[in-house]
Protein backbone atom coordinates (compact mmCIF):
# COMPACT_ATOMS: atom_id res chain seq x y z
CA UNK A 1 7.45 9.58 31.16
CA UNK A 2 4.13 7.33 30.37
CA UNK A 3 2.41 9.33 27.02
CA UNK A 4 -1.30 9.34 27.31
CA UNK A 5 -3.27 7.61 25.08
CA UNK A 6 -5.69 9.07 22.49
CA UNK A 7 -8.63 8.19 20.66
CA UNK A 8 -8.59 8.86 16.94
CA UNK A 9 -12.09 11.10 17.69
CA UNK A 10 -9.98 12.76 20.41
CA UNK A 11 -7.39 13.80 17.43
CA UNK A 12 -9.30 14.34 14.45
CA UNK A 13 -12.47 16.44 14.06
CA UNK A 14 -15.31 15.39 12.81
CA UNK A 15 -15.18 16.48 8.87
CA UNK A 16 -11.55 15.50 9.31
CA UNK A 17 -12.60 12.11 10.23
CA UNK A 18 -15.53 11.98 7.51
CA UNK A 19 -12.58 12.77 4.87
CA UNK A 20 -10.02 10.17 6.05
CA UNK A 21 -12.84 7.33 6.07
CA UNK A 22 -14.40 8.25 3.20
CA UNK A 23 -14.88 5.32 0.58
CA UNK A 24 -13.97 5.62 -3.08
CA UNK A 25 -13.95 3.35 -6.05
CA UNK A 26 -12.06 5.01 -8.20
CA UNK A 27 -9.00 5.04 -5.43
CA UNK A 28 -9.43 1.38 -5.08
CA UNK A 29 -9.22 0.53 -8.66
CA UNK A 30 -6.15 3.20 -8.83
CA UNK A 31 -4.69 1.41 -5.71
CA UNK A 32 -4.82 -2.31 -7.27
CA UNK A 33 -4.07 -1.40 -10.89
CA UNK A 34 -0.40 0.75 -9.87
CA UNK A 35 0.51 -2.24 -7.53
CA UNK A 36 -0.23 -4.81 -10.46
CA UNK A 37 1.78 -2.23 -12.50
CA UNK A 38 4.45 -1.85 -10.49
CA UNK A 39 4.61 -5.56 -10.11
CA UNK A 40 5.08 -6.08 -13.60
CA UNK A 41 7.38 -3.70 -14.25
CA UNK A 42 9.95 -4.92 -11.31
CA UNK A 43 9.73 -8.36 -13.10
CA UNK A 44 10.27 -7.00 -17.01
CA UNK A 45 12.76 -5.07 -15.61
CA UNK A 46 14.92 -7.92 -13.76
CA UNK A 47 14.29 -9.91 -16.96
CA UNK A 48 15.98 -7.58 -18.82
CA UNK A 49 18.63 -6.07 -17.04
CA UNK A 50 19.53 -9.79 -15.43
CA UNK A 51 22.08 -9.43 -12.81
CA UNK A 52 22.51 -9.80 -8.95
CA UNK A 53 22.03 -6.37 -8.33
CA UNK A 54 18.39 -6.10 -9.91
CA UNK A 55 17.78 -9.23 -8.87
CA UNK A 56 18.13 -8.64 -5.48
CA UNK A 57 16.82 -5.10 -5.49
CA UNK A 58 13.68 -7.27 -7.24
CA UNK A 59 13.35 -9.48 -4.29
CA UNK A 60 13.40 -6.26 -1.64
CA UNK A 61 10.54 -4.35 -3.94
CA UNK A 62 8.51 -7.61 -4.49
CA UNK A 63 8.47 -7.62 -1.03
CA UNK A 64 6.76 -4.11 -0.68
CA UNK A 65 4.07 -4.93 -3.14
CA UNK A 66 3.38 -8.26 -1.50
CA UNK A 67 3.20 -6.11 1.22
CA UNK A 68 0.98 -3.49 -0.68
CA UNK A 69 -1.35 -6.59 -1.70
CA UNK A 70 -1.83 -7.81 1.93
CA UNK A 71 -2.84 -4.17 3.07
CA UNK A 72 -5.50 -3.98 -0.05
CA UNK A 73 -7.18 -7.01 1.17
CA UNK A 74 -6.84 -6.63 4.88
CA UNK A 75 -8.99 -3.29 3.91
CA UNK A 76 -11.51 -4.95 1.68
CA UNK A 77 -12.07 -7.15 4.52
CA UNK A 78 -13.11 -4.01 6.72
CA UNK A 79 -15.13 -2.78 3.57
């Protein structure tokens, strides 16, 4: 069974579409300053707690903020 394929303006109304687009400073600035946060804290707490459980569970969530750093500027490239 083929699903058909939808537009995003076929989906969403128009104020719903307004809200979901809408631009904010203040998010951005929230959205870089909790991944810097969380980043630090994953590294103060592997330096504390040092063993190959945190380590590795380290690696996994440096991996997700890496992550959450590529999607920040892949955005700021759309403006």
């Amino acid at each position: 069974m083929k699903v058909p394929v939808s537009t995003v303006k076929e989906l969403l109304t128009e104020d719903q579409l307004r809200s979901v687009t809408r631009r904010s400073d203040l998010q951005a600035w929230w959205q870089v300053i909790c991944q810097w946060s969380f980043f630090a804290a994953i590294f103060a707490v592997v330096g504390i707690w040092t063993n190959p459980i945190t380590v590795i569970l380290g690696v996994v969530l440096l991996g997700g903020r890496h992550l959450g750093f590529g999607v920040i500027v892949h955005e700021c490239g759309h403006r």
